[in-house]
PDB file of N, CA and C in Angstrom:
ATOM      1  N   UNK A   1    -152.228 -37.838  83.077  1.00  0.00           N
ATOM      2  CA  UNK A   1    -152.742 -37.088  84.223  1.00  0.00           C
ATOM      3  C   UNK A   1    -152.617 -37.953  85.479  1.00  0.00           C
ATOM      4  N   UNK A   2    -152.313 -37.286  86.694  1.00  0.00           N
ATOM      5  CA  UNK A   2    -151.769 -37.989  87.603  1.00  0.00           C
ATOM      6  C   UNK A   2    -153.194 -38.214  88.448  1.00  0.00           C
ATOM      7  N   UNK A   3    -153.512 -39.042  89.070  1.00  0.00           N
ATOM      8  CA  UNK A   3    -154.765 -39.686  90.151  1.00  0.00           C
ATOM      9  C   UNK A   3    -154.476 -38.659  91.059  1.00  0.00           C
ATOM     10  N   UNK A   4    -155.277 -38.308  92.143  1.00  0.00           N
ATOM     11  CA  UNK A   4    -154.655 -37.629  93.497  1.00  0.00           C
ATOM     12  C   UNK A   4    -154.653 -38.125  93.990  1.00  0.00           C
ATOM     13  N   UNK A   5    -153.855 -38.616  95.365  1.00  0.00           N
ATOM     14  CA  UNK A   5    -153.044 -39.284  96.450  1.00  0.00           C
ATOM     15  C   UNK A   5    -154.867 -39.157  97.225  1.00  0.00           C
ATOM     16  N   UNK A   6    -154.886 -40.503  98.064  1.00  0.00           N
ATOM     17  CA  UNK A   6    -155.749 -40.701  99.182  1.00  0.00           C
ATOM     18  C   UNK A   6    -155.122 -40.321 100.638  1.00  0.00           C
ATOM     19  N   UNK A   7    -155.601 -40.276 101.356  1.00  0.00           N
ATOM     20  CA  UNK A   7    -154.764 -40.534 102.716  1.00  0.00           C
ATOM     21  C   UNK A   7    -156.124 -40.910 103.540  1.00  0.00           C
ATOM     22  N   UNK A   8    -155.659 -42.369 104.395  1.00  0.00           N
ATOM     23  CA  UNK A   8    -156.720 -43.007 105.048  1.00  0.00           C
ATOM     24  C   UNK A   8    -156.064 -42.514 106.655  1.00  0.00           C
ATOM     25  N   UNK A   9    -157.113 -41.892 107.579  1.00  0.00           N
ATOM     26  CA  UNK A   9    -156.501 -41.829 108.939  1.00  0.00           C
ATOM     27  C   UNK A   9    -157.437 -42.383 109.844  1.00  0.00           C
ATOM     28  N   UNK A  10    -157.263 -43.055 110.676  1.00  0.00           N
ATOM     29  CA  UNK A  10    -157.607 -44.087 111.656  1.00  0.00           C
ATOM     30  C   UNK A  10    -157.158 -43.437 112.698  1.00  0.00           C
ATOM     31  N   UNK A  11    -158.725 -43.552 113.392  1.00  0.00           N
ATOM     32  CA  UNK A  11    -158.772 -42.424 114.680  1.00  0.00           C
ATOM     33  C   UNK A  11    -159.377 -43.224 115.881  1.00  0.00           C
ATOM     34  N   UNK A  12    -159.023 -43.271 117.048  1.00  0.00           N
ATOM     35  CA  UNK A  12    -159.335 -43.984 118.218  1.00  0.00           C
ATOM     36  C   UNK A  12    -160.154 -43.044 118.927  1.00  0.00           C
ATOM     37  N   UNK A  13    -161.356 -43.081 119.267  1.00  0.00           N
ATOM     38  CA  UNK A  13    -162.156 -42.690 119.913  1.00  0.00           C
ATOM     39  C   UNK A  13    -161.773 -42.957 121.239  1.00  0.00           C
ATOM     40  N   UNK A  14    -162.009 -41.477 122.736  1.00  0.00           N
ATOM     41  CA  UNK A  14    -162.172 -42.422 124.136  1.00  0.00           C
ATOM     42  C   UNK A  14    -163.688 -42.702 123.918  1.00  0.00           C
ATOM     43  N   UNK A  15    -163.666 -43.928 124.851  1.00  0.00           N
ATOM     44  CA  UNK A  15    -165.040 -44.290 125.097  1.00  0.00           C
ATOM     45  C   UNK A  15    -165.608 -43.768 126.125  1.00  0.00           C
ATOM     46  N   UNK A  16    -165.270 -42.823 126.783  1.00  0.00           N
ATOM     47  CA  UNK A  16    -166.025 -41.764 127.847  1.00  0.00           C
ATOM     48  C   UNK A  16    -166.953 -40.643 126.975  1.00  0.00           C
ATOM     49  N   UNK A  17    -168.048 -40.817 127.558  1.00  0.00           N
ATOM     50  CA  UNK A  17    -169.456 -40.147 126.918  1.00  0.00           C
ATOM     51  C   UNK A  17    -168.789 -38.847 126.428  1.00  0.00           C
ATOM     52  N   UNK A  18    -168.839 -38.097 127.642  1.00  0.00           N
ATOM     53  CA  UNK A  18    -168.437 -36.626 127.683  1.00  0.00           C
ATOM     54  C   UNK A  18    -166.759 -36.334 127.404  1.00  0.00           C
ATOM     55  N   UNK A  19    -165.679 -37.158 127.040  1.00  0.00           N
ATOM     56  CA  UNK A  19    -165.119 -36.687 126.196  1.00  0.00           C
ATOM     57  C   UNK A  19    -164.437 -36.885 124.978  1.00  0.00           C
ATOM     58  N   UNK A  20    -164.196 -36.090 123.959  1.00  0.00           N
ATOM     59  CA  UNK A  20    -164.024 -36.301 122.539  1.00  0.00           C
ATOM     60  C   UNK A  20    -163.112 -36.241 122.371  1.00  0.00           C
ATOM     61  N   UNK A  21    -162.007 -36.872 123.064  1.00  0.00           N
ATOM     62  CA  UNK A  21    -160.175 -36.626 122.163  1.00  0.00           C
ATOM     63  C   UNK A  21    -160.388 -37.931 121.351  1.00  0.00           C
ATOM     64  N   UNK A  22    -159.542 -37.855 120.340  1.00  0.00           N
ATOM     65  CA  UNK A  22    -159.394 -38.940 118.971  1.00  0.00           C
ATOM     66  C   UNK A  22    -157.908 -38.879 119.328  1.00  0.00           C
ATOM     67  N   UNK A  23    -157.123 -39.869 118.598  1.00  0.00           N
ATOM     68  CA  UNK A  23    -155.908 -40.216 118.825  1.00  0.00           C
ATOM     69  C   UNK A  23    -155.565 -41.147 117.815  1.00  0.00           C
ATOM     70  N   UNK A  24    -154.522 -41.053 116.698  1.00  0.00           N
ATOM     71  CA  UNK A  24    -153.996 -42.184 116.274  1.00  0.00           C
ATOM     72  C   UNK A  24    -153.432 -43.445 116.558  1.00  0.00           C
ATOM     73  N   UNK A  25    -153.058 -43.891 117.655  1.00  0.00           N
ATOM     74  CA  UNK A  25    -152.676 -44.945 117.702  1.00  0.00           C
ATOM     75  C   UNK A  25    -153.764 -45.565 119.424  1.00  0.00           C
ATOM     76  N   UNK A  26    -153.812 -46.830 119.091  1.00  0.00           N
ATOM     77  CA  UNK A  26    -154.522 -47.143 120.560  1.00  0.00           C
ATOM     78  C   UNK A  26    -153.384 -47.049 121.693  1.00  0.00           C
ATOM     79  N   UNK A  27    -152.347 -46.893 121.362  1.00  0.00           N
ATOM     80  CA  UNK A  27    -151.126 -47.192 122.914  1.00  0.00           C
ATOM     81  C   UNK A  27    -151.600 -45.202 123.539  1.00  0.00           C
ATOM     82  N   UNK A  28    -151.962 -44.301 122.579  1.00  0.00           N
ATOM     83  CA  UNK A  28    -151.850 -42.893 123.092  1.00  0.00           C
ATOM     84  C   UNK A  28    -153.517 -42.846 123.476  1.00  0.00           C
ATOM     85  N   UNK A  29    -154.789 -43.902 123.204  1.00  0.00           N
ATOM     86  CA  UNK A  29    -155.812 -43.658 123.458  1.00  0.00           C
ATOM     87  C   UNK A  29    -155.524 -44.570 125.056  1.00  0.00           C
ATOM     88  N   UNK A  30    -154.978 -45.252 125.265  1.00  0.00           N
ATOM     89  CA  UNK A  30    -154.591 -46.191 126.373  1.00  0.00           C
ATOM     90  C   UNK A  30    -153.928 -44.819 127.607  1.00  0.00           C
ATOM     91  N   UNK A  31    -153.234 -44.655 126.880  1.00  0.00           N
ATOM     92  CA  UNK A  31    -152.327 -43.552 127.882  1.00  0.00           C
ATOM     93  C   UNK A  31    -153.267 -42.421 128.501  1.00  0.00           C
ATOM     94  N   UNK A  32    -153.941 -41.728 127.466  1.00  0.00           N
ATOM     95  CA  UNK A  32    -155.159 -41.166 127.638  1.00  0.00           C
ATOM     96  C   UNK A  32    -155.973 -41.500 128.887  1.00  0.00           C
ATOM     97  N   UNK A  33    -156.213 -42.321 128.623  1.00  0.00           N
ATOM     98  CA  UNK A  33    -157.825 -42.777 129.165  1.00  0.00           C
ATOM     99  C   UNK A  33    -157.039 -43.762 130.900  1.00  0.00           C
ATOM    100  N   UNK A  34    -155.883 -44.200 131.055  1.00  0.00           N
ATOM    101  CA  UNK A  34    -155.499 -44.164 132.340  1.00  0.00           C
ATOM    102  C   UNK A  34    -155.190 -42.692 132.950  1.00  0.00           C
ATOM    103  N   UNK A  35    -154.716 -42.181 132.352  1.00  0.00           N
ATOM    104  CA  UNK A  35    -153.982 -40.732 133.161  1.00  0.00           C
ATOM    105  C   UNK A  35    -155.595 -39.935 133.079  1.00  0.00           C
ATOM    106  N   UNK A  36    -156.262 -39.889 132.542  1.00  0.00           N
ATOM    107  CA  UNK A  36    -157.474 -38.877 132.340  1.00  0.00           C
ATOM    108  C   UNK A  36    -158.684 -39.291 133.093  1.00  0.00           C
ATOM    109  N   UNK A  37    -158.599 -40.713 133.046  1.00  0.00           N
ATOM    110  CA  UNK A  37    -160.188 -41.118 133.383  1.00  0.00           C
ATOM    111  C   UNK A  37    -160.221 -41.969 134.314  1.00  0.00           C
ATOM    112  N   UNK A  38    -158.844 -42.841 134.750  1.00  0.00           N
ATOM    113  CA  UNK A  38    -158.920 -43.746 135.694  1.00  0.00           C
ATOM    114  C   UNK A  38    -157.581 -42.815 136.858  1.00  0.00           C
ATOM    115  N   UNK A  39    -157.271 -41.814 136.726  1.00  0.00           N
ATOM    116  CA  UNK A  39    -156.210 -41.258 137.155  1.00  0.00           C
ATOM    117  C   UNK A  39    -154.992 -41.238 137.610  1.00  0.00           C
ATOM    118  N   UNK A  40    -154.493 -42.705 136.708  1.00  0.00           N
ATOM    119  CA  UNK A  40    -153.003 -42.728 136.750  1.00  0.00           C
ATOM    120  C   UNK A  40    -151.904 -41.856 136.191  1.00  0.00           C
ATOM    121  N   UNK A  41    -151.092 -41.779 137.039  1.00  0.00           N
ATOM    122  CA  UNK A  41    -149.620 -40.948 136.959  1.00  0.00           C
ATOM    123  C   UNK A  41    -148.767 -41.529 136.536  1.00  0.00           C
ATOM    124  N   UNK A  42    -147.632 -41.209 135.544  1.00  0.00           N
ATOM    125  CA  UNK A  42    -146.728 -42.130 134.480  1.00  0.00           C
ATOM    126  C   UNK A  42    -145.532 -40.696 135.280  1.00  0.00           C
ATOM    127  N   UNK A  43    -144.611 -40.121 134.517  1.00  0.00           N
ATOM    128  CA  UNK A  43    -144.140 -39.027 134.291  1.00  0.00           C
ATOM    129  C   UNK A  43    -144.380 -38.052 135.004  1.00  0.00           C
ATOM    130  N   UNK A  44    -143.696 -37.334 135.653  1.00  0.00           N
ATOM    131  CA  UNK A  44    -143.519 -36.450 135.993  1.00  0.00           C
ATOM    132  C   UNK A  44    -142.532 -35.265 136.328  1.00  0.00           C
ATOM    133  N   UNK A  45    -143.222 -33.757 135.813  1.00  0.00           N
ATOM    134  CA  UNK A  45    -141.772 -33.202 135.901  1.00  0.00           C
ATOM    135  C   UNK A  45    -141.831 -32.472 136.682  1.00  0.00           C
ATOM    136  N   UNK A  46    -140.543 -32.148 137.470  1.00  0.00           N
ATOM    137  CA  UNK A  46    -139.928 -31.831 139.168  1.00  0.00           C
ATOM    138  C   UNK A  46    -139.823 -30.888 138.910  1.00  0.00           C
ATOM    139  N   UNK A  47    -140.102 -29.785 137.654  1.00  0.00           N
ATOM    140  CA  UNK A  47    -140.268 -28.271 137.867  1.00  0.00           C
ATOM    141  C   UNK A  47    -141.832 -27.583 137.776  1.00  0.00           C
ATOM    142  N   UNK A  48    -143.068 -28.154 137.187  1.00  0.00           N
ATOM    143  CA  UNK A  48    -144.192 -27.682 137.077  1.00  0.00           C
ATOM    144  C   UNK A  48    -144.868 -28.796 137.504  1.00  0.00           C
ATOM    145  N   UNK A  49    -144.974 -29.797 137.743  1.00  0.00           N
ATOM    146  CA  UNK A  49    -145.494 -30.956 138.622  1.00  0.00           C
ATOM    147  C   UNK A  49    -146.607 -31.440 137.363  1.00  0.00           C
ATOM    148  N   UNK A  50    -146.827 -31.245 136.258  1.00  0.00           N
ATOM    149  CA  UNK A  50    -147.674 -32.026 134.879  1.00  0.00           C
ATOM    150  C   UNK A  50    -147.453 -33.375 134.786  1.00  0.00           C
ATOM    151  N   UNK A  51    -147.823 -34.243 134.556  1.00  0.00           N
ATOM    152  CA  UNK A  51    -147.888 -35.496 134.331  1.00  0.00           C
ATOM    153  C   UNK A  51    -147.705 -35.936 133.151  1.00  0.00           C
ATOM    154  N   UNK A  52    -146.716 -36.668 132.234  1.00  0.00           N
ATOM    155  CA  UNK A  52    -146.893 -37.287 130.749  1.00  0.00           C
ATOM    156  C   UNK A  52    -147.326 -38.703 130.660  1.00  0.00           C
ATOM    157  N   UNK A  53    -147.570 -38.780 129.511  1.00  0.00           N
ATOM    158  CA  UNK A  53    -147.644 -40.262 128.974  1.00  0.00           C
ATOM    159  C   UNK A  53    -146.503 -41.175 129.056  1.00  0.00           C
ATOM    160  N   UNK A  54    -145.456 -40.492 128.675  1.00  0.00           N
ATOM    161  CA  UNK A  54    -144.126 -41.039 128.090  1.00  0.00           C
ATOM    162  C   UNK A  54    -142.846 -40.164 128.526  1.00  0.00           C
ATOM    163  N   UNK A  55    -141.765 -40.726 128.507  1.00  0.00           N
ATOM    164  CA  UNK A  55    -140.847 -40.458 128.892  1.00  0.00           C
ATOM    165  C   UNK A  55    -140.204 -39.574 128.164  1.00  0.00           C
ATOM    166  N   UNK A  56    -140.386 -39.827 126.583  1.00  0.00           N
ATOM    167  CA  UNK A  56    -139.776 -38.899 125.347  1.00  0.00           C
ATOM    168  C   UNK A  56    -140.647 -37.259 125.829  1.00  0.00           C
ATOM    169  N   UNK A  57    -141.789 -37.499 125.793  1.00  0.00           N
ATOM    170  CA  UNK A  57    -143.319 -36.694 125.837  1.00  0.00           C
ATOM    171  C   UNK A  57    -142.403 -35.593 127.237  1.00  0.00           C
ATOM    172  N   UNK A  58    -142.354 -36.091 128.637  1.00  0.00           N
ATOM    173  CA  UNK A  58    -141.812 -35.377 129.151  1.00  0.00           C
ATOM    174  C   UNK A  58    -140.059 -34.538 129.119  1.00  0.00           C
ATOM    175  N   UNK A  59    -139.688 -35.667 128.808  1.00  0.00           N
ATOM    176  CA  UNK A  59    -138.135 -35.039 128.138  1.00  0.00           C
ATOM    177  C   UNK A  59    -138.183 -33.625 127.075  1.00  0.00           C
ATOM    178  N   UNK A  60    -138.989 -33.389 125.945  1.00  0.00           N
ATOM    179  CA  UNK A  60    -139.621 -32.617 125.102  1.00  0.00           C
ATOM    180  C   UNK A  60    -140.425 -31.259 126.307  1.00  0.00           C
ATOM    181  N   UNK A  61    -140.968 -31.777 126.741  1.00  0.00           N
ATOM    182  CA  UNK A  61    -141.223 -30.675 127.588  1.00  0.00           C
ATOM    183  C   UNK A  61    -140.542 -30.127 129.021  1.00  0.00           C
ATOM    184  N   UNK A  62    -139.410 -30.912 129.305  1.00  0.00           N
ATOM    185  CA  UNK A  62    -138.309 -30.134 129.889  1.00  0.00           C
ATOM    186  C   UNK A  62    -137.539 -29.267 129.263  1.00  0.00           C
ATOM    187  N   UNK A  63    -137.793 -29.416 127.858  1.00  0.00           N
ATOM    188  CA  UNK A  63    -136.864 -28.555 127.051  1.00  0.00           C
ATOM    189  C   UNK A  63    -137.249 -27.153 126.870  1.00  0.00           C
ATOM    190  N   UNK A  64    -138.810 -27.139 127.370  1.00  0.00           N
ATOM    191  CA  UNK A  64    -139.469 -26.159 127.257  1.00  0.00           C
ATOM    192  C   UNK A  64    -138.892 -24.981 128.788  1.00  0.00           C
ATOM    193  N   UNK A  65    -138.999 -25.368 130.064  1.00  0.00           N
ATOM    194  CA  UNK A  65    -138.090 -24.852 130.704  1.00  0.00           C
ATOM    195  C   UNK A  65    -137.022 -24.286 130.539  1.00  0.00           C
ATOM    196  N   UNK A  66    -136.304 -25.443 130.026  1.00  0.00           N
ATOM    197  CA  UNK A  66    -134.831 -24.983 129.753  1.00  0.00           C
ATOM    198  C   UNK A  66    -134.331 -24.006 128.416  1.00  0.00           C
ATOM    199  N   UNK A  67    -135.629 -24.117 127.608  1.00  0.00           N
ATOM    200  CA  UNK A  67    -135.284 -23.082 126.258  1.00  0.00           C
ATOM    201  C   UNK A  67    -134.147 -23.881 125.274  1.00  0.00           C
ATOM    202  N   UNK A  68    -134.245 -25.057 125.493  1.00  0.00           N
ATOM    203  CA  UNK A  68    -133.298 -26.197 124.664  1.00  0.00           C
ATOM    204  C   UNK A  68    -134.037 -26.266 123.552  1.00  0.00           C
ATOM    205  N   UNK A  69    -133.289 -25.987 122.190  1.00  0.00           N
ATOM    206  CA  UNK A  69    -133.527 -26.958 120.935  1.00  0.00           C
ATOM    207  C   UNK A  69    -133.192 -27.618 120.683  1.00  0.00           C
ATOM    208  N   UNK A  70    -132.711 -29.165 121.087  1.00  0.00           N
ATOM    209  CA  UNK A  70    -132.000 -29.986 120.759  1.00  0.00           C
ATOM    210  C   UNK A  70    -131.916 -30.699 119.590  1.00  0.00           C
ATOM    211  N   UNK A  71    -133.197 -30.587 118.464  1.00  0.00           N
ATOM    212  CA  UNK A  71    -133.297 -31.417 117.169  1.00  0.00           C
ATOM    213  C   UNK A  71    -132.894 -30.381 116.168  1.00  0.00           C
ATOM    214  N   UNK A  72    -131.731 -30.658 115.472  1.00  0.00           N
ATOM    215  CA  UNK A  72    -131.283 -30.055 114.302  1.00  0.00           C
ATOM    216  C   UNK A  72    -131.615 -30.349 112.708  1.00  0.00           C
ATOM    217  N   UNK A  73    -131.987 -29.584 111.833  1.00  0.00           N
ATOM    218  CA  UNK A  73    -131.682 -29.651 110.301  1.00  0.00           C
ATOM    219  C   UNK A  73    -130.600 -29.576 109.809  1.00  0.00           C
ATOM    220  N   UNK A  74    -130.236 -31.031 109.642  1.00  0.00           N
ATOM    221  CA  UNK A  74    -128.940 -31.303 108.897  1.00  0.00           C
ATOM    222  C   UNK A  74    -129.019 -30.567 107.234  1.00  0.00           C
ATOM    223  N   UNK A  75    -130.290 -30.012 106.875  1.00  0.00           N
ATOM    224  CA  UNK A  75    -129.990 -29.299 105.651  1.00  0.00           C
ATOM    225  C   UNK A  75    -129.959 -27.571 105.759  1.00  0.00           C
ATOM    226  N   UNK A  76    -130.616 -26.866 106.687  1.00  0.00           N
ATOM    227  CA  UNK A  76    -130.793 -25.514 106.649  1.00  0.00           C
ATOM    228  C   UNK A  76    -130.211 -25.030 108.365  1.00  0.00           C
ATOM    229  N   UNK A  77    -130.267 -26.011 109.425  1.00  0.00           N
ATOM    230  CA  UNK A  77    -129.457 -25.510 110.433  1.00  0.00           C
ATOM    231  C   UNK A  77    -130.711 -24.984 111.336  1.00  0.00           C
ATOM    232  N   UNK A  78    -132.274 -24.927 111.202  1.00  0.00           N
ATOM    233  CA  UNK A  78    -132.871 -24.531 112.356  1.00  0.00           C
ATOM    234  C   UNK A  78    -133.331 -25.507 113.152  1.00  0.00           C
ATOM    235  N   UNK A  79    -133.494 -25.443 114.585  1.00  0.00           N
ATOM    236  CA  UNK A  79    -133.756 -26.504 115.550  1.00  0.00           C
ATOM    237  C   UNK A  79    -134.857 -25.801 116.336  1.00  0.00           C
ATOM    238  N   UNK A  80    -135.259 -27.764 116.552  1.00  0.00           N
ATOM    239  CA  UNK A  80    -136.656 -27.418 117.476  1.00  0.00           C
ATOM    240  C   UNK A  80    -136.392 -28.270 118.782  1.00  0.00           C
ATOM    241  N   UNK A  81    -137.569 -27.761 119.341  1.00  0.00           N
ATOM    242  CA  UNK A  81    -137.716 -28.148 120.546  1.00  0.00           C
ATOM    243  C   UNK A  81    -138.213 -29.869 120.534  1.00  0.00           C
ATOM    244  N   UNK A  82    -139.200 -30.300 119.948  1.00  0.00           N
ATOM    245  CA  UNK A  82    -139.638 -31.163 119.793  1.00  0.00           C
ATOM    246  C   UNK A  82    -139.619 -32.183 118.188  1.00  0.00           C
ATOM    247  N   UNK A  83    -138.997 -33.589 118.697  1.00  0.00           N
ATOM    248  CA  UNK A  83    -138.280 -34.218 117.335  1.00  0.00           C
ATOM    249  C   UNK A  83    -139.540 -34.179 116.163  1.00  0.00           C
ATOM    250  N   UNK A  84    -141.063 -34.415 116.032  1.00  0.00           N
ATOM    251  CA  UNK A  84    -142.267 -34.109 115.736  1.00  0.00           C
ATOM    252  C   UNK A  84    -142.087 -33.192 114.457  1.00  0.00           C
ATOM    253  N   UNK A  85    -141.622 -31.645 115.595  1.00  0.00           N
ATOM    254  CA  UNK A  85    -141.793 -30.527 114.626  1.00  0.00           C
ATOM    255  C   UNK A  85    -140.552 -30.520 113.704  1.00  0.00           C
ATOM    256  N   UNK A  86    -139.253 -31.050 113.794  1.00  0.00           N
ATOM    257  CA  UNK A  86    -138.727 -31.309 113.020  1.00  0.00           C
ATOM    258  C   UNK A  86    -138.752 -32.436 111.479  1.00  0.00           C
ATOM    259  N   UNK A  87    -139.667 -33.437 111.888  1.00  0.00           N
ATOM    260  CA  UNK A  87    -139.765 -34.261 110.654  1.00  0.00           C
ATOM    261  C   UNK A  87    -140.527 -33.364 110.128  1.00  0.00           C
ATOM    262  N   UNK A  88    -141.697 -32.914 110.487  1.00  0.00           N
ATOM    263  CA  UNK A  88    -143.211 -31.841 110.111  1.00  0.00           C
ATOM    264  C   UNK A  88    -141.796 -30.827 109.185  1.00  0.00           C
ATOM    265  N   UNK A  89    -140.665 -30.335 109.389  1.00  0.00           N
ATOM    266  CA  UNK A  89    -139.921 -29.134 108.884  1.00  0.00           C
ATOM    267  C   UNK A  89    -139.078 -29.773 107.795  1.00  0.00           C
ATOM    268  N   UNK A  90    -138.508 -30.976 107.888  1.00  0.00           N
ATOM    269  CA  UNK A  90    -137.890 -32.288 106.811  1.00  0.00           C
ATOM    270  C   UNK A  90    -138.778 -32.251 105.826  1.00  0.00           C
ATOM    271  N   UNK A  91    -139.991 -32.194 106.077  1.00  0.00           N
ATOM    272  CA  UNK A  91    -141.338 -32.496 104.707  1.00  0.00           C
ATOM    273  C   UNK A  91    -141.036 -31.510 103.729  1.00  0.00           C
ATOM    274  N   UNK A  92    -141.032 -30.131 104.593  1.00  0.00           N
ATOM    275  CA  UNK A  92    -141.007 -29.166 103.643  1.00  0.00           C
ATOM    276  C   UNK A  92    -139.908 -29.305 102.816  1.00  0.00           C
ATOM    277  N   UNK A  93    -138.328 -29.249 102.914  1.00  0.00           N
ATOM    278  CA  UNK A  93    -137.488 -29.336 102.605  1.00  0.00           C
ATOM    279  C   UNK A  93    -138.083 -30.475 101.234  1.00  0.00           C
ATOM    280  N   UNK A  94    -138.141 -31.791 101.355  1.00  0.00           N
ATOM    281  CA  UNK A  94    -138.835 -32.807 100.510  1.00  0.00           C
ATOM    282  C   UNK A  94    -139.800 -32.028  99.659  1.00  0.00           C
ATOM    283  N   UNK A  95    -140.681 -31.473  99.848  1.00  0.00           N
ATOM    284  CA  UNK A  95    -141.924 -30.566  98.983  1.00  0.00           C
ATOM    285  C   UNK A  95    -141.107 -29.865  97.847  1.00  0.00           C
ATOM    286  N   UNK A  96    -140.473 -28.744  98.583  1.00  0.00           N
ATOM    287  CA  UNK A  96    -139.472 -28.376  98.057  1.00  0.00           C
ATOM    288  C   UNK A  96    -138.583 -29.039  96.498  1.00  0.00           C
ATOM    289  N   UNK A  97    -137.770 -29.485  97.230  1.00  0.00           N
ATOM    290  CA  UNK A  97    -137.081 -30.639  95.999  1.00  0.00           C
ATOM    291  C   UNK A  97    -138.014 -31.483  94.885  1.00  0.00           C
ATOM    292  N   UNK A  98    -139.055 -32.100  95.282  1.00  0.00           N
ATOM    293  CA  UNK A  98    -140.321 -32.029  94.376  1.00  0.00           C
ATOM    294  C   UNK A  98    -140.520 -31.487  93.616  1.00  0.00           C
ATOM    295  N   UNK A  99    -140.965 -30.212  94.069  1.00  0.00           N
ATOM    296  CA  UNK A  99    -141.425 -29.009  93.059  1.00  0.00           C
ATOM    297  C   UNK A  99    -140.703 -28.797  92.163  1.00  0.00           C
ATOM    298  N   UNK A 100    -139.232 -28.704  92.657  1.00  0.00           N
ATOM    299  CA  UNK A 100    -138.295 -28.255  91.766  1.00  0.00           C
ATOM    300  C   UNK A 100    -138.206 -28.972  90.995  1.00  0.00           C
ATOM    301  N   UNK A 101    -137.881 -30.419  90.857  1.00  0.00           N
ATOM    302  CA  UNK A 101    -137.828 -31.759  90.117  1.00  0.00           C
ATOM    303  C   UNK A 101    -138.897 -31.393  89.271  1.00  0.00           C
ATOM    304  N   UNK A 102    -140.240 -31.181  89.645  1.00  0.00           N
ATOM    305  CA  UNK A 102    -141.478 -31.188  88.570  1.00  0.00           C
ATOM    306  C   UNK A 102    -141.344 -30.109  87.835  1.00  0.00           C
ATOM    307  N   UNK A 103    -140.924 -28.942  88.433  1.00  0.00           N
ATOM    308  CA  UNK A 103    -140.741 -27.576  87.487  1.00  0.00           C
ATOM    309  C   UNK A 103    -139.822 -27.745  86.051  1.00  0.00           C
ATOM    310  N   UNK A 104    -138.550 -28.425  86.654  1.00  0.00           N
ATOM    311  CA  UNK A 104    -137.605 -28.910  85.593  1.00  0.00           C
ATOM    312  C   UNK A 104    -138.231 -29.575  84.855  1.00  0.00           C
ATOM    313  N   UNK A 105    -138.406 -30.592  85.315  1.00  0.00           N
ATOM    314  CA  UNK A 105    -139.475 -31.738  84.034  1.00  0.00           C
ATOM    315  C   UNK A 105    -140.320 -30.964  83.633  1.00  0.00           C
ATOM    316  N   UNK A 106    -141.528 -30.013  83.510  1.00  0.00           N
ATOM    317  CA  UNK A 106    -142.061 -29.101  82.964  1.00  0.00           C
ATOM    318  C   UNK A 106    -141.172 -28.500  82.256  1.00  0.00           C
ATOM    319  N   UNK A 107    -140.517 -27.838  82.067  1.00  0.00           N
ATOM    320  CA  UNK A 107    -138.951 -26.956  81.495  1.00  0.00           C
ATOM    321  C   UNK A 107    -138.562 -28.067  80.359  1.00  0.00           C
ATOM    322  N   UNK A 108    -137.836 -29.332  80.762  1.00  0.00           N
ATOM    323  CA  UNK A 108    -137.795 -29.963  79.328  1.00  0.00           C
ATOM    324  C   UNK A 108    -138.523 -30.447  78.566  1.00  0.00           C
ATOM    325  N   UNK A 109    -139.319 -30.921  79.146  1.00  0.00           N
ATOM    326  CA  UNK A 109    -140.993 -31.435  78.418  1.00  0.00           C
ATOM    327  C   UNK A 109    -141.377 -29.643  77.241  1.00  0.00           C
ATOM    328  N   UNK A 110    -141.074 -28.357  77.724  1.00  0.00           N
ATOM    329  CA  UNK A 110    -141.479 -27.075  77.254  1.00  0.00           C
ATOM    330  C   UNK A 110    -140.461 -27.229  75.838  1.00  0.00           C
ATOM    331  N   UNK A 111    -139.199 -27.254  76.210  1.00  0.00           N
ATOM    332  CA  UNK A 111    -137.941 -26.895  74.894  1.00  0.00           C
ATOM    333  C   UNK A 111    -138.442 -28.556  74.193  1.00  0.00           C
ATOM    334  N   UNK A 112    -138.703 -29.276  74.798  1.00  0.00           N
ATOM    335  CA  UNK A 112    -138.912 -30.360  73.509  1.00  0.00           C
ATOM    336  C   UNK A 112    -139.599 -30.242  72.500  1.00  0.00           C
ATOM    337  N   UNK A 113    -140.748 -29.285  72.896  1.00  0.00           N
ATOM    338  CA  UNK A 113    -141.941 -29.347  71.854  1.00  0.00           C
ATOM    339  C   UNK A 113    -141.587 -28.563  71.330  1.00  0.00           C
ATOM    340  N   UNK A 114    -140.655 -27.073  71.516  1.00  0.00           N
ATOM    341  CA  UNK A 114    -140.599 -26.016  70.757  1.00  0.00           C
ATOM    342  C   UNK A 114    -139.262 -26.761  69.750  1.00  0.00           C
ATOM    343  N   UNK A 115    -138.464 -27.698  69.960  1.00  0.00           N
ATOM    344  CA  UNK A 115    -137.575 -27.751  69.108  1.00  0.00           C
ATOM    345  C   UNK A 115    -138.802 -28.983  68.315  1.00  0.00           C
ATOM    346  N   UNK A 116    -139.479 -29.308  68.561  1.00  0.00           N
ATOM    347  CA  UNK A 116    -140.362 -30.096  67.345  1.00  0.00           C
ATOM    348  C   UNK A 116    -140.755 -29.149  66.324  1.00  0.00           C
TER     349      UNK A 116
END
């Protein structure tokens, strides 16, 4: 019988009273908490005037303007807007192949016992 998988997630609190965003990594609680609370400007885009963290962060949301999918599935062919939702769509594909792998192994593990 197999254990079940843990998953530990480590969450960065802002330290501003009144607000509650959490964030995985401290560089996005950093980014946060200048652009939000001390009101620095990083990014910016020259069609809706929003402010990002990051350069990728705004690039991803120019695409949104432009109606660009630029990240492709080299296995099924659908594309997203943001590289994110594509690994998040890679998993499945992986789940997938899993299952199948375990179904099979169920399947011969089944004819073994019946030819016992």
């Amino acid at each position: 019988m197999q254990r079940p998988i843990e998953f530990k997630l480590k969450l960065y609190c802002c330290p501003s009273v009144e607000c509650l965003k959490e964030y995985k990594s401290k560089f996005n609680l950093r980014k946060h908490f200048q652009m939000c609370h001390l009101g620095k400007t990083f990014h910016k885009c020259r069609i809706c005037k929003k402010h990002f963290a990051s350069q990728q962060i705004l690039r991803e949301h120019i695409y949104r303007h432009s109606g660009a999918k630029p990240y492709k599935c080299h296995l099924c062919g659908n594309k997203y807007r943001q590289y994110s939702h594509l690994s998040l769509h890679r998993r499945q594909h992986n789940l997938r192949y899993l299952n199948a792998l375990e179904v099979k192994e169920l399947q011969t593990d089944s004819e073994q016992e019946e030819m016992s």
